[in-house]
PDB file of N, CA and C in Angstrom:
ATOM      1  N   UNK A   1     -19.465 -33.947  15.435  1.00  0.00           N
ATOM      2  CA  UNK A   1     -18.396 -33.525  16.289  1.00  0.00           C
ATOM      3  C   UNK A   1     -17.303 -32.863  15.437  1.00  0.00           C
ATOM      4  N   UNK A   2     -16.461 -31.824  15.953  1.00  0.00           N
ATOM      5  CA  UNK A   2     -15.615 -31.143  15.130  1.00  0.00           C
ATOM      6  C   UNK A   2     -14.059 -31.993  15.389  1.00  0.00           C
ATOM      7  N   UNK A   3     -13.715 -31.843  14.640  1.00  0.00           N
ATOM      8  CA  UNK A   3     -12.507 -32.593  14.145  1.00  0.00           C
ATOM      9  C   UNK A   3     -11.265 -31.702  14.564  1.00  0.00           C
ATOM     10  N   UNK A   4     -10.879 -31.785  16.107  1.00  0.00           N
ATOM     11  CA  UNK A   4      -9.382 -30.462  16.220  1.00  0.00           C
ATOM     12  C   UNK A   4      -8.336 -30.536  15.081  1.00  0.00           C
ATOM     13  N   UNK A   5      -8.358 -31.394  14.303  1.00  0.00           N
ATOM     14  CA  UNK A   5      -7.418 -31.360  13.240  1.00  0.00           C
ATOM     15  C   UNK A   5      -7.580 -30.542  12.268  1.00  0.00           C
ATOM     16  N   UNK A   6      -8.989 -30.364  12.257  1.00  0.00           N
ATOM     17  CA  UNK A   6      -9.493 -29.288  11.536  1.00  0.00           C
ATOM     18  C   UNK A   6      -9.363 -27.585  11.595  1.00  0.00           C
ATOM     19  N   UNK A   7     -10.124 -27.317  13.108  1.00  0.00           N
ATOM     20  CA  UNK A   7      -9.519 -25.902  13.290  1.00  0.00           C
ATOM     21  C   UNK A   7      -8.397 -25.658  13.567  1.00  0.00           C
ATOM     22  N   UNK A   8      -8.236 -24.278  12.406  1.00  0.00           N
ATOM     23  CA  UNK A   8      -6.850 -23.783  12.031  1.00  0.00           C
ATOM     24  C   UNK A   8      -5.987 -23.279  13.668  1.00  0.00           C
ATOM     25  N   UNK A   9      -4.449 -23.135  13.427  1.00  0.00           N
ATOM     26  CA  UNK A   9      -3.887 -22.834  14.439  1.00  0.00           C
ATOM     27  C   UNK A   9      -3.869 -21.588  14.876  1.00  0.00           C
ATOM     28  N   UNK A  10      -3.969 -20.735  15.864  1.00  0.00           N
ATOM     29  CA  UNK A  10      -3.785 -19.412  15.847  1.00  0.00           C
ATOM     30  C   UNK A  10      -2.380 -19.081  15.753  1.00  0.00           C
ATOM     31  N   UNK A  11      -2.846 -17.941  15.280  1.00  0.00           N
ATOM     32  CA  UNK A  11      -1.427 -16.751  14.807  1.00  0.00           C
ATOM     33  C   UNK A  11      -0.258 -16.953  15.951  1.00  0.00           C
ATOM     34  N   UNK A  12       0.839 -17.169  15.578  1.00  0.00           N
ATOM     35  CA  UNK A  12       2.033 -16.766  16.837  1.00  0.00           C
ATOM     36  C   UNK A  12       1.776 -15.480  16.844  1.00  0.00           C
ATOM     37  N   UNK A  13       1.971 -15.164  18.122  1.00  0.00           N
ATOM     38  CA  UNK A  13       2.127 -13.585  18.713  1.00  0.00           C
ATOM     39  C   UNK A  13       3.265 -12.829  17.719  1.00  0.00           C
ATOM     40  N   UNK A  14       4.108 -13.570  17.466  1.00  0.00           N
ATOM     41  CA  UNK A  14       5.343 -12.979  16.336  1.00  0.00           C
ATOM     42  C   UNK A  14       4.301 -12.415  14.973  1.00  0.00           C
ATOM     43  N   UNK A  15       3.721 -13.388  14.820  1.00  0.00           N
ATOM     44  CA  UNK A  15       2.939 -12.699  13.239  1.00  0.00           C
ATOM     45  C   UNK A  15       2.564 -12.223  13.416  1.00  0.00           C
ATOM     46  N   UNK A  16       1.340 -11.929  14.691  1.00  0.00           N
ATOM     47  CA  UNK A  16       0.497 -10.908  15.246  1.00  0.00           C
ATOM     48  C   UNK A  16       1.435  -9.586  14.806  1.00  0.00           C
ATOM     49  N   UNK A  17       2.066  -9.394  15.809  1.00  0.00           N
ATOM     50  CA  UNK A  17       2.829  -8.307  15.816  1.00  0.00           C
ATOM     51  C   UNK A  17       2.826  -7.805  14.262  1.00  0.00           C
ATOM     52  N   UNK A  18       4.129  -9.002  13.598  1.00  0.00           N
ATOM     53  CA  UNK A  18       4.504  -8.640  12.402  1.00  0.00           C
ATOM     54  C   UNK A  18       3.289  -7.604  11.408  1.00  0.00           C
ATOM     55  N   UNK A  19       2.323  -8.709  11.083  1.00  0.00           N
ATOM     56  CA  UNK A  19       1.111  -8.050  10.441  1.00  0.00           C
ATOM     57  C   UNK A  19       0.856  -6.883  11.198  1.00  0.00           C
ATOM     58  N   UNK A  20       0.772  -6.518  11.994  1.00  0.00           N
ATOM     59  CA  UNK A  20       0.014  -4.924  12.826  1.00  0.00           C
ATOM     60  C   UNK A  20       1.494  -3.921  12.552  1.00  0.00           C
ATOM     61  N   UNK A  21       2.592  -4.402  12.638  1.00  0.00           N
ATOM     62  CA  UNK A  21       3.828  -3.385  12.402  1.00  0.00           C
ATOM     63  C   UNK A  21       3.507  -2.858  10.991  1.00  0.00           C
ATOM     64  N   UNK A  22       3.013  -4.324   9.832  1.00  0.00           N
ATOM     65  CA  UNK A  22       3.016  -4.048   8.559  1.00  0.00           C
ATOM     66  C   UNK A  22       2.127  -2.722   7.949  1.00  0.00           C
ATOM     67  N   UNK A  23       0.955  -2.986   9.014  1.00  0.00           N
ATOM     68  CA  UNK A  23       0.016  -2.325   8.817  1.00  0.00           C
ATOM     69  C   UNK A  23      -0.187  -0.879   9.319  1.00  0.00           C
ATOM     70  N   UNK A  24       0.725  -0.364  10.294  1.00  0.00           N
ATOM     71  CA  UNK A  24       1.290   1.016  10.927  1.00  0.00           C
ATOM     72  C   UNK A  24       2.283   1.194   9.681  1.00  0.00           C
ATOM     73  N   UNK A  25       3.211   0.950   8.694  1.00  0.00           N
ATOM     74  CA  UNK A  25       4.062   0.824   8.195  1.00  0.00           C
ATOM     75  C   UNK A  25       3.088   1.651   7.151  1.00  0.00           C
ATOM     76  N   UNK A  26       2.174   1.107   6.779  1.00  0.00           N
ATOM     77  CA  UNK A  26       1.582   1.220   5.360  1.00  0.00           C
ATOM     78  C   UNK A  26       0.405   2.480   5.434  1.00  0.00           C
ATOM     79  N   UNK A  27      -0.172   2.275   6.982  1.00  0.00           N
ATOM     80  CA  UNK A  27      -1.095   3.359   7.119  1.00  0.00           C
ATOM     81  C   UNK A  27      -0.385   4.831   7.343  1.00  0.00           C
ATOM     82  N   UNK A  28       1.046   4.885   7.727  1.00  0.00           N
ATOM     83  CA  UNK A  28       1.950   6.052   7.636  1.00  0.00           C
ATOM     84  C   UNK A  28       2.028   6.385   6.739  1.00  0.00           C
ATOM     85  N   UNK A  29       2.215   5.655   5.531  1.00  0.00           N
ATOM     86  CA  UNK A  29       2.719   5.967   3.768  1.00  0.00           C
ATOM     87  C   UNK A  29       1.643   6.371   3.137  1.00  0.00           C
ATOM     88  N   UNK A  30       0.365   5.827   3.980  1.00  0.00           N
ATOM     89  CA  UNK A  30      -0.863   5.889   2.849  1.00  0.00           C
ATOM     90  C   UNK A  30      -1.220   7.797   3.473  1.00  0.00           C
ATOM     91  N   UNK A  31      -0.862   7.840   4.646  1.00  0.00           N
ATOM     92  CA  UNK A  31      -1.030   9.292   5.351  1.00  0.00           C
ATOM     93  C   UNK A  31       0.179  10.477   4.364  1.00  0.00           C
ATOM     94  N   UNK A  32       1.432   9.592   4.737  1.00  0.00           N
ATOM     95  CA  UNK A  32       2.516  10.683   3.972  1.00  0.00           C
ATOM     96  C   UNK A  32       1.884  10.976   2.512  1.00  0.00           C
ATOM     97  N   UNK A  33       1.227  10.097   1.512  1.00  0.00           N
ATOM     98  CA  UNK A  33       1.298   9.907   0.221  1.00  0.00           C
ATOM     99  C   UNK A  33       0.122  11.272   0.082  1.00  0.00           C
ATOM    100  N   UNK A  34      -1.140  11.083   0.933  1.00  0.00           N
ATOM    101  CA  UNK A  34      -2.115  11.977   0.403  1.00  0.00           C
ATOM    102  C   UNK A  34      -1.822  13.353   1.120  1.00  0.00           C
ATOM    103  N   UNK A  35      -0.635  13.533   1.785  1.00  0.00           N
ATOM    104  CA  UNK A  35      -0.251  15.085   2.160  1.00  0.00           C
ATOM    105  C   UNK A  35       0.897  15.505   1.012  1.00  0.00           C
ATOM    106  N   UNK A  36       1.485  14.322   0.561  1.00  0.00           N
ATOM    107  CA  UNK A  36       2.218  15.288  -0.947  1.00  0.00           C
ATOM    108  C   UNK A  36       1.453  15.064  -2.208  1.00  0.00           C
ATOM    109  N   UNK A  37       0.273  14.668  -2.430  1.00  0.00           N
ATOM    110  CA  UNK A  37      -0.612  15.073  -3.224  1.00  0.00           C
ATOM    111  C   UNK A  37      -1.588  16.035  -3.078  1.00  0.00           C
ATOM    112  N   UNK A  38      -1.802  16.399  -1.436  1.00  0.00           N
ATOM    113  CA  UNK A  38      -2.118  18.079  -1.456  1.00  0.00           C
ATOM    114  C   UNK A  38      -1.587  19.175  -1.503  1.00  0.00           C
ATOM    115  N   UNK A  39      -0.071  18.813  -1.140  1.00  0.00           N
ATOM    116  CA  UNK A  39       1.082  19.877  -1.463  1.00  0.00           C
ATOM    117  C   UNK A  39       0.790  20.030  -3.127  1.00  0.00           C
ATOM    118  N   UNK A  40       1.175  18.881  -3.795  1.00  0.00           N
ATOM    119  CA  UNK A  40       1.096  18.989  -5.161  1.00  0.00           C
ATOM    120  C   UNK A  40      -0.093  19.598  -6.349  1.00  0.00           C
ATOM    121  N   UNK A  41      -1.439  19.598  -5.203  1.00  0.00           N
ATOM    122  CA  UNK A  41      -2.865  19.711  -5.976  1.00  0.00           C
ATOM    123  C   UNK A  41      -3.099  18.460  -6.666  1.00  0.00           C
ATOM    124  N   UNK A  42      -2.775  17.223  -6.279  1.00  0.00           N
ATOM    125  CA  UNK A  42      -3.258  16.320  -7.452  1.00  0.00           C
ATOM    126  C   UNK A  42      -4.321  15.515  -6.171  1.00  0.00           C
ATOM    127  N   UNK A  43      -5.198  16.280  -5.786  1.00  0.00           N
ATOM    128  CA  UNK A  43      -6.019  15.734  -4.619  1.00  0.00           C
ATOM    129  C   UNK A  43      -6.633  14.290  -5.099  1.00  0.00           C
ATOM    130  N   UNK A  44      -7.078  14.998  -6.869  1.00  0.00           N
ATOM    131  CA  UNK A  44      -7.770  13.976  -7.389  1.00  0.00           C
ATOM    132  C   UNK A  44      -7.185  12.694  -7.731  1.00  0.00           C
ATOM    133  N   UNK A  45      -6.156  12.816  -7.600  1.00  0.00           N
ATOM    134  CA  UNK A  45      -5.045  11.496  -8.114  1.00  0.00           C
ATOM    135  C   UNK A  45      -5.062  10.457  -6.616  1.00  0.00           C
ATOM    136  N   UNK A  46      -5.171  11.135  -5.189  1.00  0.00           N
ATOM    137  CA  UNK A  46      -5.255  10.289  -4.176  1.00  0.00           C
ATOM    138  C   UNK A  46      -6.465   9.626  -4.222  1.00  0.00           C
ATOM    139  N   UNK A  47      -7.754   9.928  -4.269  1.00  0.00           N
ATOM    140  CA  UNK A  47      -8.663  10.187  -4.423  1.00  0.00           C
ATOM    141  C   UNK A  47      -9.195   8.250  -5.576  1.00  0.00           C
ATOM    142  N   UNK A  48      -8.235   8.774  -6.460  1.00  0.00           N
ATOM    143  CA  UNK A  48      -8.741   7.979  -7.560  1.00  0.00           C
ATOM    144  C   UNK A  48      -7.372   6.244  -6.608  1.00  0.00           C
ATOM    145  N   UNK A  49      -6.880   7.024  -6.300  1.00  0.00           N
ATOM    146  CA  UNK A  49      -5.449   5.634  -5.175  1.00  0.00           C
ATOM    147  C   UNK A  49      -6.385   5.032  -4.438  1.00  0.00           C
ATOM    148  N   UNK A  50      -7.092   5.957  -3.400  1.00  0.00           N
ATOM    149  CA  UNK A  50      -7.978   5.825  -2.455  1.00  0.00           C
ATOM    150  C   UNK A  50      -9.092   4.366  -3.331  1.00  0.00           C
ATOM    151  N   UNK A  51      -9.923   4.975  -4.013  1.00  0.00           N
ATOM    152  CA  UNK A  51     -11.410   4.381  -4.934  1.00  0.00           C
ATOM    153  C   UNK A  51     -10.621   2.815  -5.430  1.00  0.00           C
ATOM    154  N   UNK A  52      -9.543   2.925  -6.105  1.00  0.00           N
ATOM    155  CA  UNK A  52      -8.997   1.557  -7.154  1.00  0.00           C
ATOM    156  C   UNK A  52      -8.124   0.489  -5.960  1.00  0.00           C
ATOM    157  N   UNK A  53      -7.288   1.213  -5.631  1.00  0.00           N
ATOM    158  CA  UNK A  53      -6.067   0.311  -4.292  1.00  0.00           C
ATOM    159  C   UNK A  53      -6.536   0.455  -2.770  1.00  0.00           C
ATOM    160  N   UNK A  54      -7.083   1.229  -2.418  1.00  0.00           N
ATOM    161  CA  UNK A  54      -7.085   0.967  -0.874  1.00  0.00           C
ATOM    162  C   UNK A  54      -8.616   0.929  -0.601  1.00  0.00           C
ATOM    163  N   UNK A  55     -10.349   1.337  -1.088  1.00  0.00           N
ATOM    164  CA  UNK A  55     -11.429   0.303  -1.192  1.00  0.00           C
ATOM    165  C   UNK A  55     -11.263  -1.120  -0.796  1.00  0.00           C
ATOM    166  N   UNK A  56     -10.762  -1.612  -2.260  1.00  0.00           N
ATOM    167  CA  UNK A  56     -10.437  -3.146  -1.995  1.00  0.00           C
ATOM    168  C   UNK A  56     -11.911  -3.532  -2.669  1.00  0.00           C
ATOM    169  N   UNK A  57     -12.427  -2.880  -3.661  1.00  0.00           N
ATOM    170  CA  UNK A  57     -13.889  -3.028  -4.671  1.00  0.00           C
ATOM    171  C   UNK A  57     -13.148  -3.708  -6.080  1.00  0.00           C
ATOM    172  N   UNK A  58     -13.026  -4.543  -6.085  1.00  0.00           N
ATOM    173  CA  UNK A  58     -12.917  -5.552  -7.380  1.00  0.00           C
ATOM    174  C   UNK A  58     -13.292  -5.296  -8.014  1.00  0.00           C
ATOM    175  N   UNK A  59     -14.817  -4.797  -8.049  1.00  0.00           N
ATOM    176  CA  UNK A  59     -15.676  -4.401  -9.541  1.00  0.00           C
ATOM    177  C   UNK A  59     -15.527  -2.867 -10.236  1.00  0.00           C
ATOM    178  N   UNK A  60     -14.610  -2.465  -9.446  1.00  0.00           N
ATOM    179  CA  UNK A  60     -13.957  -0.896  -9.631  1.00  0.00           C
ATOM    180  C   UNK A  60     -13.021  -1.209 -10.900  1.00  0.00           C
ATOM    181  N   UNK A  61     -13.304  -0.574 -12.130  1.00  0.00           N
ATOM    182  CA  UNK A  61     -12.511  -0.608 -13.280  1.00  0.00           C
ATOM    183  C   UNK A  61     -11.982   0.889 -13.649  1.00  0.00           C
ATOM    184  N   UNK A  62     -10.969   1.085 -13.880  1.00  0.00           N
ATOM    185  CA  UNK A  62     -10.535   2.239 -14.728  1.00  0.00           C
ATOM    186  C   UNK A  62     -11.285   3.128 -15.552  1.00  0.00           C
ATOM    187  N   UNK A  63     -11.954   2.513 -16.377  1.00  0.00           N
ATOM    188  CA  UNK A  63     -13.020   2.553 -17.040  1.00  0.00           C
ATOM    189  C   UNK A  63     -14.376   3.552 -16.354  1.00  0.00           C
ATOM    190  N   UNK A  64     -14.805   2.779 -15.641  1.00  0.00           N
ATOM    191  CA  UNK A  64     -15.344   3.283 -14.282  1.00  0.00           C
ATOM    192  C   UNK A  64     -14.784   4.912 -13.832  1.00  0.00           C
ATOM    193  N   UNK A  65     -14.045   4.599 -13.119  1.00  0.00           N
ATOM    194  CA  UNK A  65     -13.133   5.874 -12.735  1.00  0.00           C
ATOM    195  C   UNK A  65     -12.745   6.677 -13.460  1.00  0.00           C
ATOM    196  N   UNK A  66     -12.623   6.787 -14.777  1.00  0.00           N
ATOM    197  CA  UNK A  66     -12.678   7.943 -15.572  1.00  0.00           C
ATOM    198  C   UNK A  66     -13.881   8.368 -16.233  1.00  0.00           C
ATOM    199  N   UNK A  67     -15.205   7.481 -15.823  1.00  0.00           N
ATOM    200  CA  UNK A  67     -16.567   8.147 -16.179  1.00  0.00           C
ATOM    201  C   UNK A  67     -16.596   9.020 -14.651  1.00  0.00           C
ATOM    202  N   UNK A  68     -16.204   8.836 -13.809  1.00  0.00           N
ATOM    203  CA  UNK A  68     -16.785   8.960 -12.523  1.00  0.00           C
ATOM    204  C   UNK A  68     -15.998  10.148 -12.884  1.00  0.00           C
ATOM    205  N   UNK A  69     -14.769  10.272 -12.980  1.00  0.00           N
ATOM    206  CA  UNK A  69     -13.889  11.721 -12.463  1.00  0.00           C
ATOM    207  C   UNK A  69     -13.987  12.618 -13.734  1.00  0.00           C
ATOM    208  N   UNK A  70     -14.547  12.024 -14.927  1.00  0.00           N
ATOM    209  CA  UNK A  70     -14.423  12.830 -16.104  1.00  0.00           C
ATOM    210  C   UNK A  70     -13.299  12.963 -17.074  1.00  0.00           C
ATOM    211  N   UNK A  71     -12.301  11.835 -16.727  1.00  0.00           N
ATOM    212  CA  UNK A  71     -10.791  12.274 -17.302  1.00  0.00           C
ATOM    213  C   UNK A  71     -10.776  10.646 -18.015  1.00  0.00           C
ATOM    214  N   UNK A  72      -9.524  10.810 -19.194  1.00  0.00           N
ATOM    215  CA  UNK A  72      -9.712   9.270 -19.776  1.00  0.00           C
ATOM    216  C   UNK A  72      -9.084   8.131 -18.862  1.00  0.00           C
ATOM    217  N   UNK A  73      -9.288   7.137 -19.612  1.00  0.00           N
ATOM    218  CA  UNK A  73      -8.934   6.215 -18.745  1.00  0.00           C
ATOM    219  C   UNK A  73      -7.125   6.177 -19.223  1.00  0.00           C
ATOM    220  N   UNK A  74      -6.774   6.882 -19.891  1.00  0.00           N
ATOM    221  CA  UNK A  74      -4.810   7.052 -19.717  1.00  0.00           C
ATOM    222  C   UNK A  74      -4.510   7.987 -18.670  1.00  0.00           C
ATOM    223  N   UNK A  75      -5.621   8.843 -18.273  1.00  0.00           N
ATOM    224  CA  UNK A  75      -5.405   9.933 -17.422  1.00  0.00           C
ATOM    225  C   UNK A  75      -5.605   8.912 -16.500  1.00  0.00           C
ATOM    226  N   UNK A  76      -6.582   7.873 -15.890  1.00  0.00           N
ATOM    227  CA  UNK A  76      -6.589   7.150 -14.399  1.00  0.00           C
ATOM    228  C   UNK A  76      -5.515   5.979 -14.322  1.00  0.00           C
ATOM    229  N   UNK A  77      -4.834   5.867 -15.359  1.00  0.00           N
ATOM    230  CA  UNK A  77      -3.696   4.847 -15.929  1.00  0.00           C
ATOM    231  C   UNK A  77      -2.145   5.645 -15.395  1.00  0.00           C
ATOM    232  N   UNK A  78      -2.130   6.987 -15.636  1.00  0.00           N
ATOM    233  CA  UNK A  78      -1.184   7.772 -15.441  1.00  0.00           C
ATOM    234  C   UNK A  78      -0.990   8.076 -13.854  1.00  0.00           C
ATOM    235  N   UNK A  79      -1.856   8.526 -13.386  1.00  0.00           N
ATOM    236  CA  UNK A  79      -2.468   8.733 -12.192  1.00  0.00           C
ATOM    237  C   UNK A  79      -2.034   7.952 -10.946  1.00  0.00           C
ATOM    238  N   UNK A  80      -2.776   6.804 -11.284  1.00  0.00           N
ATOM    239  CA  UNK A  80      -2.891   5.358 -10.441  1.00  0.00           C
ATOM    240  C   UNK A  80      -1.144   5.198 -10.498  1.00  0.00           C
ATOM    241  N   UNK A  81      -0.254   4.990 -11.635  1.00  0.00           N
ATOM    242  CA  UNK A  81       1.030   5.047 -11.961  1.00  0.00           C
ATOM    243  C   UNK A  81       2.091   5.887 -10.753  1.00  0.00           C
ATOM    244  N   UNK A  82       1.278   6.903 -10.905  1.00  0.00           N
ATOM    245  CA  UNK A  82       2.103   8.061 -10.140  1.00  0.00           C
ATOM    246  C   UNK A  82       2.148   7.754  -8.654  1.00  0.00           C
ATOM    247  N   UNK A  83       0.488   7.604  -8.414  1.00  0.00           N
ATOM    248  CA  UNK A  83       0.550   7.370  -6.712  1.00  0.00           C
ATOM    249  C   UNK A  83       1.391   6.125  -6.467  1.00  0.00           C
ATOM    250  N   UNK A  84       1.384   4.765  -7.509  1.00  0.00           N
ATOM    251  CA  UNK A  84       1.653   3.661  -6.299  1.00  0.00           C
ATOM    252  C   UNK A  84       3.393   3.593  -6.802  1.00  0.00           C
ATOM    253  N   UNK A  85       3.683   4.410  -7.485  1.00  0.00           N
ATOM    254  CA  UNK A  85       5.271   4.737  -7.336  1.00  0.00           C
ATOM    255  C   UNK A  85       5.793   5.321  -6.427  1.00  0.00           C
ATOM    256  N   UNK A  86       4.784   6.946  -5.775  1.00  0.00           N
ATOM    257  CA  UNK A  86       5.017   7.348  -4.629  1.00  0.00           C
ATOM    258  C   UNK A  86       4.995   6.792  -3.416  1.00  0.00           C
ATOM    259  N   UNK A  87       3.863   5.880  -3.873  1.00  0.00           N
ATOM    260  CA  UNK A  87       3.590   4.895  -2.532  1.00  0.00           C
ATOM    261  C   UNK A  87       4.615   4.338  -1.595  1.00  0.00           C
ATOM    262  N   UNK A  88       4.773   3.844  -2.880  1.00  0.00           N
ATOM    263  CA  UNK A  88       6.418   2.452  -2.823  1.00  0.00           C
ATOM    264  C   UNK A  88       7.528   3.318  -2.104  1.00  0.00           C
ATOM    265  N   UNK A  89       7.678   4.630  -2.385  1.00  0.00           N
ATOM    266  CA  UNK A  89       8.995   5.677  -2.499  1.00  0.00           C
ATOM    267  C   UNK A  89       8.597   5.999  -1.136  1.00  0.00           C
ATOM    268  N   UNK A  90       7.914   6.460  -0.497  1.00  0.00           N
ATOM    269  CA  UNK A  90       7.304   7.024   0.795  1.00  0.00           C
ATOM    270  C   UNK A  90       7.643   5.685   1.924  1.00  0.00           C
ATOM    271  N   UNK A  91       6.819   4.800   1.202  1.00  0.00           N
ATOM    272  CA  UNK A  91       6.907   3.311   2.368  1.00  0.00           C
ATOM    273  C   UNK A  91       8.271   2.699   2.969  1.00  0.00           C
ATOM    274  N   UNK A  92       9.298   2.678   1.478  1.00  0.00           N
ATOM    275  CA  UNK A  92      10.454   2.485   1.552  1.00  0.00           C
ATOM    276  C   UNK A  92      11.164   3.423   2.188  1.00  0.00           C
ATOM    277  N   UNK A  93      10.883   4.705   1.988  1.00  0.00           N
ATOM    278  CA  UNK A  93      11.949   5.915   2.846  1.00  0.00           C
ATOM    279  C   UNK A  93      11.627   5.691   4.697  1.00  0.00           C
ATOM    280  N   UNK A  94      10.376   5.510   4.728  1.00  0.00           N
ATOM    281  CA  UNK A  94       9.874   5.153   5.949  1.00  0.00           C
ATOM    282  C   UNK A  94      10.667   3.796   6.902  1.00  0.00           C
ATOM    283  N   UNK A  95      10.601   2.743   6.029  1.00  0.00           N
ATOM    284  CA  UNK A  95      11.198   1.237   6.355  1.00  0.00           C
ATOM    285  C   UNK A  95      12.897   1.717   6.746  1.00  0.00           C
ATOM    286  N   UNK A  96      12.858   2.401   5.760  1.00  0.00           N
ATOM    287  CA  UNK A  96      14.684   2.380   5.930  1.00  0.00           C
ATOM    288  C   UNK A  96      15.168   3.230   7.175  1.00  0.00           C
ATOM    289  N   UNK A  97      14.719   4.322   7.231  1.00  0.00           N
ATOM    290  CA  UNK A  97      14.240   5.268   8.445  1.00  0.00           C
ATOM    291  C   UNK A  97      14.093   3.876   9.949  1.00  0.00           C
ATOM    292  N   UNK A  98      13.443   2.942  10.255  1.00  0.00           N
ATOM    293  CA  UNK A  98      13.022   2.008  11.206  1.00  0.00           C
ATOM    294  C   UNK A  98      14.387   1.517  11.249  1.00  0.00           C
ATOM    295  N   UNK A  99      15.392   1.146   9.694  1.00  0.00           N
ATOM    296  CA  UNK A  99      16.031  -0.224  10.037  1.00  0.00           C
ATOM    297  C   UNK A  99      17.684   0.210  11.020  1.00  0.00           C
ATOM    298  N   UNK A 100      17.656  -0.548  11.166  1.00  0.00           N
ATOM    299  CA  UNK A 100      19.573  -0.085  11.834  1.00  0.00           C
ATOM    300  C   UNK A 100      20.603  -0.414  10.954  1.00  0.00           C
ATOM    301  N   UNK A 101      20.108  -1.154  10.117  1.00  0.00           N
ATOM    302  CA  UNK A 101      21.619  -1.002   8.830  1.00  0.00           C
ATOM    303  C   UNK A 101      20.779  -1.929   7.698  1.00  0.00           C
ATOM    304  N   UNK A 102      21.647  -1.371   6.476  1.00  0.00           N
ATOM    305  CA  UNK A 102      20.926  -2.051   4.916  1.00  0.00           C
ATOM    306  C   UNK A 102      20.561  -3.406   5.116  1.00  0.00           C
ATOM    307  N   UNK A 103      20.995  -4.176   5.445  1.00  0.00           N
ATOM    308  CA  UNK A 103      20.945  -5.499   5.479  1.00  0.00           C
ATOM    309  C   UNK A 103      19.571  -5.561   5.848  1.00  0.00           C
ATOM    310  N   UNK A 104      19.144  -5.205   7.195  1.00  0.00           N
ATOM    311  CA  UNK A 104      17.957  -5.592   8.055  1.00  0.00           C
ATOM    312  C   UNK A 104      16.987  -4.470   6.888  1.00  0.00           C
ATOM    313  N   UNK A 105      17.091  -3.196   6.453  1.00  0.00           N
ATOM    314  CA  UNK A 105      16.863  -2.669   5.131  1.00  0.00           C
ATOM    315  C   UNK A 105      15.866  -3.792   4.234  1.00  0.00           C
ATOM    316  N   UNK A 106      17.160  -4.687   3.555  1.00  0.00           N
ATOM    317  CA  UNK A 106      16.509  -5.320   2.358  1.00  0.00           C
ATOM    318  C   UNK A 106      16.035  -6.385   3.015  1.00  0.00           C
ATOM    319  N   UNK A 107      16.262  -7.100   4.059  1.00  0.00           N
ATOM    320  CA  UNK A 107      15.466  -8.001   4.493  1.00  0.00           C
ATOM    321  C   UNK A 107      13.982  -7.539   4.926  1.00  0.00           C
ATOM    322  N   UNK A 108      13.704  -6.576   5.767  1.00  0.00           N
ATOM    323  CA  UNK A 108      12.346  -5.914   5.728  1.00  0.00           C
ATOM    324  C   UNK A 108      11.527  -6.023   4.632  1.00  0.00           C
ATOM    325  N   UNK A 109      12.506  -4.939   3.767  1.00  0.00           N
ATOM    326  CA  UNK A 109      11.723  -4.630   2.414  1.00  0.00           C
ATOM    327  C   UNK A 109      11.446  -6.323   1.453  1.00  0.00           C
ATOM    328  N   UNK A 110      12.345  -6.910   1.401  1.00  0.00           N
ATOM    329  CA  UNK A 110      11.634  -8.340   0.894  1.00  0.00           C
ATOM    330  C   UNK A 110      10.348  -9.040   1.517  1.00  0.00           C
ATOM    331  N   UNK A 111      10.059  -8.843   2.959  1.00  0.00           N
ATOM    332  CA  UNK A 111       9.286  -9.259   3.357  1.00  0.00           C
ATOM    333  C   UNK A 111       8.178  -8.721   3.546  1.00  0.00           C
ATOM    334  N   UNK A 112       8.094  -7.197   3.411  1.00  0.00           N
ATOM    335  CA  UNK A 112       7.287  -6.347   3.048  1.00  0.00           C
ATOM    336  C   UNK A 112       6.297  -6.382   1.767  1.00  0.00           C
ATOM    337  N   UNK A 113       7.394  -6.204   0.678  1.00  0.00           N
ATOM    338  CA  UNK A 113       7.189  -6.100  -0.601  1.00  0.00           C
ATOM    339  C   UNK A 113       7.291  -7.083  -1.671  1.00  0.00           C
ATOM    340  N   UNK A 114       7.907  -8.244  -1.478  1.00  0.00           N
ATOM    341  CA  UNK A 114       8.396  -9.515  -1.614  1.00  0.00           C
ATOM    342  C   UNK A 114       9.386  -9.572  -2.586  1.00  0.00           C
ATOM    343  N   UNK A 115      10.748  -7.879  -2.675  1.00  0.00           N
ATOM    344  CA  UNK A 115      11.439  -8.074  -3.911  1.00  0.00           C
ATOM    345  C   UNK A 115      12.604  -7.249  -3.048  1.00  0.00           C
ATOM    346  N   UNK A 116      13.535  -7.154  -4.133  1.00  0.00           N
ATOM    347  CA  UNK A 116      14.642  -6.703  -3.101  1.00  0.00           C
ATOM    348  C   UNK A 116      14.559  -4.437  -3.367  1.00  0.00           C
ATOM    349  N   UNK A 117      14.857  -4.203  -2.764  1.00  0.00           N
ATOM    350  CA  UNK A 117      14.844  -2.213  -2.416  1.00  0.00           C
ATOM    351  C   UNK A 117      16.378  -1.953  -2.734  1.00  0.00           C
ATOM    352  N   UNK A 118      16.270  -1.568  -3.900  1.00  0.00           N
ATOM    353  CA  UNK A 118      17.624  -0.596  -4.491  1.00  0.00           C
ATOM    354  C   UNK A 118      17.669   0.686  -4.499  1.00  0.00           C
TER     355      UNK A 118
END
């Protein structure tokens, strides 16, 4: 017999939400990020964002990715660098854009990102 103490509680509708806002939040940035890396020509730099951070393949090494793309692994070090700075810069311009004043701002962004947005 199963033990109700056992199965977990479901999600409040609040987290629901929360998580699916998070996730419109992030799928906007991940959209903004690879249209100013085609403005820029660094297709291959999304590309390599795409393969290492948004996969979600663990066994994906740097290493890896610069046999695959042909470039060293300081070039997929540099790269990877660039996008998830833009990332951050895009996501945050986005968040702040949603909030109605700084406060609700850095509270977002802490709960977002889990640090404070200067």
């Amino acid at each position: 017999m199963i033990d109700p103490a056992a199965i977990p509680a479901p999600e409040s509708l609040e987290d629901l939400f929360e998580k699916e806002w998070l996730r419109s939040l992030f799928a906007l940035a991940v959209e903004d990020l690879h249209e100013l890396c085609v403005a820029r020509e660094r297709e291959r730099t999304f590309r390599l964002f795409e393969s290492y951070d948004l996969e979600g393949n663990d066994k994906t090494s740097y290493e890896q990715l610069s046999k695959e793309y042909g470039i060293s692994v300081a070039d997929v070090t540099n790269a990877l660098a660039w996008a998830r700075r833009e990332f951050r810069r895009i996501a945050l311009e986005r968040l702040r854009e949603l909030c109605g004043s700084e406060e609700e701002f850095q509270r977002e962004a802490r709960a977002a990102f889990g640090w404070d947005a200067k």
